[in-house]
C-alpha atoms as a PDB file:
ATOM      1  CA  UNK A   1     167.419 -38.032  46.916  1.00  0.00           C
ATOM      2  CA  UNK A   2     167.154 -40.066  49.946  1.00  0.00           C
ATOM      3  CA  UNK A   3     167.674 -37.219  52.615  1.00  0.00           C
ATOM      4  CA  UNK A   4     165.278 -35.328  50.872  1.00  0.00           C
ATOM      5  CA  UNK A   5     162.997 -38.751  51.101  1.00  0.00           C
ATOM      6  CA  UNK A   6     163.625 -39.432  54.573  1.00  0.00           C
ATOM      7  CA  UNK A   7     162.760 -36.135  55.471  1.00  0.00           C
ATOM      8  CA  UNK A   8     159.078 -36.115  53.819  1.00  0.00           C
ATOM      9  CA  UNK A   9     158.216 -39.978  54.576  1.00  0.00           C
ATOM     10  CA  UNK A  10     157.852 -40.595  50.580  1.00  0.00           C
ATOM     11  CA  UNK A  11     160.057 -43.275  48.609  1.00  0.00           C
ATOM     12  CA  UNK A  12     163.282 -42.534  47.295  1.00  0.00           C
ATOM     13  CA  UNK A  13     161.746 -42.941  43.688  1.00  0.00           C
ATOM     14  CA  UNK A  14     159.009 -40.596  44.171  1.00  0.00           C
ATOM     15  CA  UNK A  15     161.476 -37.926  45.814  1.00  0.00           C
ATOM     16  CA  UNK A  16     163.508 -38.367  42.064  1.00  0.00           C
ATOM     17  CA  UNK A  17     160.507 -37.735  40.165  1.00  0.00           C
ATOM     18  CA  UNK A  18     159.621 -34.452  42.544  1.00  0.00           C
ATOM     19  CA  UNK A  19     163.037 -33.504  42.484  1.00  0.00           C
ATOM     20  CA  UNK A  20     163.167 -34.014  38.213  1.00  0.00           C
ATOM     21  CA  UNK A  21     160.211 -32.378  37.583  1.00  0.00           C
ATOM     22  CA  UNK A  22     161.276 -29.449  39.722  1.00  0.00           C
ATOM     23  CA  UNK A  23     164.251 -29.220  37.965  1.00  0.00           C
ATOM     24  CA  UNK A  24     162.868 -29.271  34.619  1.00  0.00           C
ATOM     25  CA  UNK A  25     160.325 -26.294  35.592  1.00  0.00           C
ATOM     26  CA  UNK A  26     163.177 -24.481  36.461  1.00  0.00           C
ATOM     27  CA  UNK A  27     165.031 -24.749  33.745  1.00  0.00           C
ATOM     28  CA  UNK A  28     162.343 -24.321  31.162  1.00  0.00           C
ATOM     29  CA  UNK A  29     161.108 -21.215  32.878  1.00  0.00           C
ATOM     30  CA  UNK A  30     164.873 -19.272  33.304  1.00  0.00           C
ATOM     31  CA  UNK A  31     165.358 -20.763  29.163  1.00  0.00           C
ATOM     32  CA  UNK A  32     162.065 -18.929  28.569  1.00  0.00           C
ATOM     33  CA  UNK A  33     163.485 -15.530  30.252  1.00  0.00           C
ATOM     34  CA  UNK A  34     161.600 -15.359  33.742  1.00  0.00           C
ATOM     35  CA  UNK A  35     162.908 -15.404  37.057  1.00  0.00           C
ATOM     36  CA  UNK A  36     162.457 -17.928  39.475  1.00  0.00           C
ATOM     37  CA  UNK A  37     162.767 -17.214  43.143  1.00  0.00           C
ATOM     38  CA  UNK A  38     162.452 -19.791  46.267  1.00  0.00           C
ATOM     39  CA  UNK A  39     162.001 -17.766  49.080  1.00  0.00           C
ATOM     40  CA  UNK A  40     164.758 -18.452  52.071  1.00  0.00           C
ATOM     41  CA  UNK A  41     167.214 -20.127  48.889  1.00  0.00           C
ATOM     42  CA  UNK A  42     167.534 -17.479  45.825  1.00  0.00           C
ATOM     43  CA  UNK A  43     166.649 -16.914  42.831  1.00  0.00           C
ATOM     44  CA  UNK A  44     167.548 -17.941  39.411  1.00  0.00           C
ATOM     45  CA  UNK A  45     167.465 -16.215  36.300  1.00  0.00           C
ATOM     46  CA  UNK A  46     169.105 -15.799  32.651  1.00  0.00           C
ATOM     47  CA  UNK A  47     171.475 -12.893  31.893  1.00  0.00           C
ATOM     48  CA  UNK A  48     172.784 -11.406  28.666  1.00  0.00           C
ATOM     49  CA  UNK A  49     176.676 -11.173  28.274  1.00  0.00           C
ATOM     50  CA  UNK A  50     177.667  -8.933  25.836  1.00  0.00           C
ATOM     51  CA  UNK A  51     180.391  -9.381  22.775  1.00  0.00           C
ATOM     52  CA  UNK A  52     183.931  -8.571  24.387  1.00  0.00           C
ATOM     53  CA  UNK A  53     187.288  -9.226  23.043  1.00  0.00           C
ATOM     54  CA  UNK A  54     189.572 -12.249  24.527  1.00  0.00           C
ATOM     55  CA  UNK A  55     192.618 -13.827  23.640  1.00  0.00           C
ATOM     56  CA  UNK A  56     193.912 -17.272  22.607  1.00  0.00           C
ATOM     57  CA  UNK A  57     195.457 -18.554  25.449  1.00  0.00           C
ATOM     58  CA  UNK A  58     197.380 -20.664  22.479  1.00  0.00           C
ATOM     59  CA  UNK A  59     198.531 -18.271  20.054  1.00  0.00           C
ATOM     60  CA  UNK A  60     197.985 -14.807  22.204  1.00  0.00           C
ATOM     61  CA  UNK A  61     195.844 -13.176  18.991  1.00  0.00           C
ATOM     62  CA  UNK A  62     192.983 -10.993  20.320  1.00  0.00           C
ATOM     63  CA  UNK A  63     189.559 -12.829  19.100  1.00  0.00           C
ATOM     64  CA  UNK A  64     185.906 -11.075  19.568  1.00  0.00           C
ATOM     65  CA  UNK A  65     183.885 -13.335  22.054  1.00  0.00           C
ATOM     66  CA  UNK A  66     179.919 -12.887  20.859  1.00  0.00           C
ATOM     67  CA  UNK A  67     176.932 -12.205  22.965  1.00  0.00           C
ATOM     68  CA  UNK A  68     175.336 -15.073  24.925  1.00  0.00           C
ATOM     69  CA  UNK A  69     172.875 -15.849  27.593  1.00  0.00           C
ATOM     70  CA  UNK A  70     173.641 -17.931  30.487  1.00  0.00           C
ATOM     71  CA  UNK A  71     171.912 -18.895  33.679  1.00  0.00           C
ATOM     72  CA  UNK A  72     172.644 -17.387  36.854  1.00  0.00           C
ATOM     73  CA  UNK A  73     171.751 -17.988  40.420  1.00  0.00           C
ATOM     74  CA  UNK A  74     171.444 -15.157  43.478  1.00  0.00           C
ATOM     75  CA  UNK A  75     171.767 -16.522  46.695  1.00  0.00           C
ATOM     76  CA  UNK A  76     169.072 -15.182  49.520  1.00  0.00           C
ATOM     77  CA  UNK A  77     170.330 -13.099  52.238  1.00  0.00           C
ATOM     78  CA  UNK A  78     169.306 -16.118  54.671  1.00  0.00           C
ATOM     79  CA  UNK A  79     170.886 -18.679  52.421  1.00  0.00           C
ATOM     80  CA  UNK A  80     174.043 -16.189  52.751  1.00  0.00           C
ATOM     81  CA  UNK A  81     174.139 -16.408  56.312  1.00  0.00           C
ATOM     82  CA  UNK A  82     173.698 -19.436  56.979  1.00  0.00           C
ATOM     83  CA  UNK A  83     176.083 -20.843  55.020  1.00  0.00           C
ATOM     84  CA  UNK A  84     178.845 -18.145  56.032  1.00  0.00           C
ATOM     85  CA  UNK A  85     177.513 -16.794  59.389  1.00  0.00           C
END
């Protein structure tokens, strides 16, 4: 919060409640099914996983995992490079 204040002159409590709110529309959107993309960053977006078997680390017997959703986040070909370059 406070680099992200410093750099845009605003409090450190106003940069929380920017940075919350952003957060929440993100989150609501990609729970809803869409895609959210910041250009220069990535994108974020929910994917299915399909049922698969695993196994109990525990007892070794082969259990059936069920379908889920869960979020997921592409990184942007600049993003990419500049933080392997």
């Amino acid at each position: 919060m406070d680099a992200v204040a410093a750099k845009t002159n605003i409090t450190k409590k106003q940069a929380l409640e920017v940075i919350s709110a952003f957060l929440e529309v993100v989150t609501e959107a990609v729970a809803n099914g869409e895609k959210v993309t910041l250009v220069g960053f990535g994108s974020f977006e929910r994917r299915e996983r399909s049922k698969r078997s695993g196994r109990n680390p525990k007892t070794k017997e082969t259990i059936i995992i069920p379908a889920t959703k869960v979020p997921a986040f592409s990184a942007s070909k600049q993003f990419k490079e500049k933080v392997a370059p």
